[in-house]
N, C-alpha and C. Protein backbone atom coordinates (compact mmCIF):
# COMPACT_ATOMS: atom_id res chain seq x y z
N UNK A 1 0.85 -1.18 0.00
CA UNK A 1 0.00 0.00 0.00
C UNK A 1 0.89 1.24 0.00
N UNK A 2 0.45 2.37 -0.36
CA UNK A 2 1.19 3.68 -0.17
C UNK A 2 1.39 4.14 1.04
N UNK A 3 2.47 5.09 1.18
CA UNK A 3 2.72 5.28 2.61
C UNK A 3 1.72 6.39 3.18
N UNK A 4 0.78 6.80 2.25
CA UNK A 4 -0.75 8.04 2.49
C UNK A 4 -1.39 7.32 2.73
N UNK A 5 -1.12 5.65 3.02
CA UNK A 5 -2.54 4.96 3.57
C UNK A 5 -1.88 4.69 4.99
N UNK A 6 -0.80 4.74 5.11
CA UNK A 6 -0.54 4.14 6.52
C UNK A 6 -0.67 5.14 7.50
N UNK A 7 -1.03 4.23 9.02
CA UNK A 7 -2.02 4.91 10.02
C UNK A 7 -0.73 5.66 10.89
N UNK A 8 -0.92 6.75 11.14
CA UNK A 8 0.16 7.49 11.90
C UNK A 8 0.61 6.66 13.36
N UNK A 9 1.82 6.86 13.84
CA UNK A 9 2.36 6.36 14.65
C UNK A 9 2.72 4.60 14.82
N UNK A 10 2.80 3.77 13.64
CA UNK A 10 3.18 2.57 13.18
C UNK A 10 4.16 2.97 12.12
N UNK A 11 5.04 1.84 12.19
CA UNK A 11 6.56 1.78 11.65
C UNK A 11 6.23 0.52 10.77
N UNK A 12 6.61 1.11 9.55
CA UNK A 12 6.69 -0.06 8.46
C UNK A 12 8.11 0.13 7.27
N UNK A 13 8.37 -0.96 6.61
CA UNK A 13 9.51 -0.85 5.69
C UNK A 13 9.05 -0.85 4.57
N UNK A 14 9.76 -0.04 4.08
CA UNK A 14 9.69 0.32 2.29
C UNK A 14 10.07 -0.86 1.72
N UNK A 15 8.82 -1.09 0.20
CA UNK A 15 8.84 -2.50 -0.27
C UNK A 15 9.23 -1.68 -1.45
N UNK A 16 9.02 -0.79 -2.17
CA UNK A 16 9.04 0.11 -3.69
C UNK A 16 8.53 1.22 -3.62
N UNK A 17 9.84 1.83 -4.40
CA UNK A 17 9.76 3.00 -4.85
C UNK A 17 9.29 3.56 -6.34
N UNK A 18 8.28 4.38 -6.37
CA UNK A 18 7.89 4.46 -7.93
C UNK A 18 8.07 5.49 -8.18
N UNK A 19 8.17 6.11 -9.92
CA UNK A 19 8.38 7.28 -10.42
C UNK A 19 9.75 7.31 -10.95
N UNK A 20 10.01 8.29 -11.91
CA UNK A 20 10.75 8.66 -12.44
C UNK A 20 12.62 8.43 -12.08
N UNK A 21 13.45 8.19 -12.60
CA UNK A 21 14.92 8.28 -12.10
C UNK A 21 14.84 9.38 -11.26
N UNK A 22 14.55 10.66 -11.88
CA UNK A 22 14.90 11.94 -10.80
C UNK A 22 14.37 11.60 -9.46
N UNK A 23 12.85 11.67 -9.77
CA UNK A 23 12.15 11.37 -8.61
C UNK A 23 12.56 10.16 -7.07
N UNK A 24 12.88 8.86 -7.82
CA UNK A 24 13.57 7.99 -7.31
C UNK A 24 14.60 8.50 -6.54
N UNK A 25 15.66 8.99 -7.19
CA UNK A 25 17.21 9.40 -6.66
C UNK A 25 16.91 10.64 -5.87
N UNK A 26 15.89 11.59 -5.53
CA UNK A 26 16.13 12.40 -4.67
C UNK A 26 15.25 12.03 -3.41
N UNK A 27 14.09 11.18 -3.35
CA UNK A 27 13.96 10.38 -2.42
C UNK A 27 14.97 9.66 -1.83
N UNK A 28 15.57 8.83 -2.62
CA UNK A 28 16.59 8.21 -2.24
C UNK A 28 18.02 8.83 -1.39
N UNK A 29 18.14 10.08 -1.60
CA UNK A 29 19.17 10.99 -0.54
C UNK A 29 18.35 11.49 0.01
N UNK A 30 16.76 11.26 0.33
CA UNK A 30 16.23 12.14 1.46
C UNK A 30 16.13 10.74 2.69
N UNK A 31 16.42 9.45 1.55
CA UNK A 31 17.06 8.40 3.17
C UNK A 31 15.87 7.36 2.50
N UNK A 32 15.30 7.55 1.95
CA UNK A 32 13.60 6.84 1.80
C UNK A 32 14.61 5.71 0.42
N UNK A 33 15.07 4.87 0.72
CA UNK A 33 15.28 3.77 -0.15
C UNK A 33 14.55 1.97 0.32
N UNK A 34 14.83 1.36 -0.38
CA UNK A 34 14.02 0.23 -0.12
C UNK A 34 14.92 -1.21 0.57
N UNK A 35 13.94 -1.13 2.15
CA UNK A 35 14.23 -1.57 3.04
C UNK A 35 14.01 -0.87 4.50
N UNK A 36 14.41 0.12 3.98
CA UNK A 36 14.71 0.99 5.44
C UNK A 36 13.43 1.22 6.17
N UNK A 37 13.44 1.31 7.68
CA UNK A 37 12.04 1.31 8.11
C UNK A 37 11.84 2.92 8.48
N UNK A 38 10.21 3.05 8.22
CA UNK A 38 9.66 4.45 8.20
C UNK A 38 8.69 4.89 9.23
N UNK A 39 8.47 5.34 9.99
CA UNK A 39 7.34 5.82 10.95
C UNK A 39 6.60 7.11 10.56
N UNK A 40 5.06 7.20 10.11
CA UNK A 40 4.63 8.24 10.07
C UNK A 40 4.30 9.16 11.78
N UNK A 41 4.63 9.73 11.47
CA UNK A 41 4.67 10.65 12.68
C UNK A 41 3.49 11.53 12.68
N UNK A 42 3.02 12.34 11.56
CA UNK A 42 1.96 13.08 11.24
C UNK A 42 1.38 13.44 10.08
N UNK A 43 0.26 13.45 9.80
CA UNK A 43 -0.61 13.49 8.60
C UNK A 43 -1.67 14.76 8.94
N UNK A 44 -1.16 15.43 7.56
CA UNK A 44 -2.03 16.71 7.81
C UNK A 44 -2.90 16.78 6.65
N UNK A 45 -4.17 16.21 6.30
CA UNK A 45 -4.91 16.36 4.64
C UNK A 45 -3.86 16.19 3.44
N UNK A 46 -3.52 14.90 4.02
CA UNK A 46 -2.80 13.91 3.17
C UNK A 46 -1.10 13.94 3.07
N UNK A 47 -0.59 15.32 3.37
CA UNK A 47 0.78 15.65 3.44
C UNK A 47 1.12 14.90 4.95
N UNK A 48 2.50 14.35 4.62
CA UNK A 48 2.99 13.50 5.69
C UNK A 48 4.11 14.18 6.45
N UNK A 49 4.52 13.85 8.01
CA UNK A 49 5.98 14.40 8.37
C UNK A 49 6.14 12.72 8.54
N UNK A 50 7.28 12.14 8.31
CA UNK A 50 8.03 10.93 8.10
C UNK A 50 9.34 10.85 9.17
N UNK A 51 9.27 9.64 9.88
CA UNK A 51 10.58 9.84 10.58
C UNK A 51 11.39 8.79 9.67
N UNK A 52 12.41 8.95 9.28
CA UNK A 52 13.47 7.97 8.65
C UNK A 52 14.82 8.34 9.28
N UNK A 53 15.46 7.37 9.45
CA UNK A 53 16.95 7.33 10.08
C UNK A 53 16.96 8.21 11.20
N UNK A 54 16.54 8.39 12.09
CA UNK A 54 16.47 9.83 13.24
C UNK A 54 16.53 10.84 13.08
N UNK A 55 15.88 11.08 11.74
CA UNK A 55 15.61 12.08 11.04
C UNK A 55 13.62 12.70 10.64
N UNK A 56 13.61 13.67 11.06
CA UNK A 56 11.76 13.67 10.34
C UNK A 56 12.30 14.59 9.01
N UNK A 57 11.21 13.78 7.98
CA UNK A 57 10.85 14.65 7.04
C UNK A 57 9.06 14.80 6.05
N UNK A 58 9.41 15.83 5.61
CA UNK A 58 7.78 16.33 5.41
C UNK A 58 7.96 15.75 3.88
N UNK A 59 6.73 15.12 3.10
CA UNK A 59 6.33 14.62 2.22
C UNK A 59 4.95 15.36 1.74
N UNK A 60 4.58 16.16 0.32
CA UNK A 60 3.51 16.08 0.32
C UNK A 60 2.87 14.59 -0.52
N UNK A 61 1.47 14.98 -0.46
CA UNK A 61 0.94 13.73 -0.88
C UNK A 61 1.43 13.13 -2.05
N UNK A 62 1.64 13.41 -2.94
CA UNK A 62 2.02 13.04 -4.45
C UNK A 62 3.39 12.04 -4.09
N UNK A 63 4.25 12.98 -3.46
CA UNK A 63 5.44 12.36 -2.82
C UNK A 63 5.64 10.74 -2.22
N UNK A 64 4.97 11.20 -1.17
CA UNK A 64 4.37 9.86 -0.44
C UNK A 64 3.68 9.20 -1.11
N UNK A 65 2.71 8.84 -2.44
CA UNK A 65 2.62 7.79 -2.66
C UNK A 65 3.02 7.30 -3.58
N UNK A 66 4.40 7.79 -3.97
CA UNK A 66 5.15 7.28 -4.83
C UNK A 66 6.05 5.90 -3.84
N UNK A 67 6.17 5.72 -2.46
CA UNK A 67 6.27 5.41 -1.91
C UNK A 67 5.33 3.86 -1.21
N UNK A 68 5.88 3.08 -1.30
CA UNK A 68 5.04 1.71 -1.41
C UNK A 68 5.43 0.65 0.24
N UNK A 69 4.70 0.63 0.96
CA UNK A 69 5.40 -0.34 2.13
C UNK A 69 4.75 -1.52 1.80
């Protein structure tokens, strides 16, 4: 499922990443590659804040469901 379906405050791992090379590769230095585990932290009308590596980061929606756990 996309990571805009998952319920805030549960930790799941990235199964695939979709979209474009660009798209891919700058997710991919924002830490979001496949494996790594993700915790939504907060969902605001669909835009996400994401914790990855002890790091939070903000996703809007489009973003996040390029994003597959």
């Amino acid at each position: 499922m996309p990571l805009t379906m998952a319920p805030v405050g549960e930790t799941f791992v990235i199964q695939k990443i979709t979209g474009k090379d660009e798209i891919r590769q700058h997710l991919a230095e924002l830490g979001f590659v496949v494996g790594t585990s993700v915790k939504v932290v907060n969902s605001i009308s669909g835009n996400l804040i994401i914790q990855v590596k002890d790091c939070r980061v903000a996703l809007n929606k489009s973003m996040a469901n390029r994003i597959v756990i």
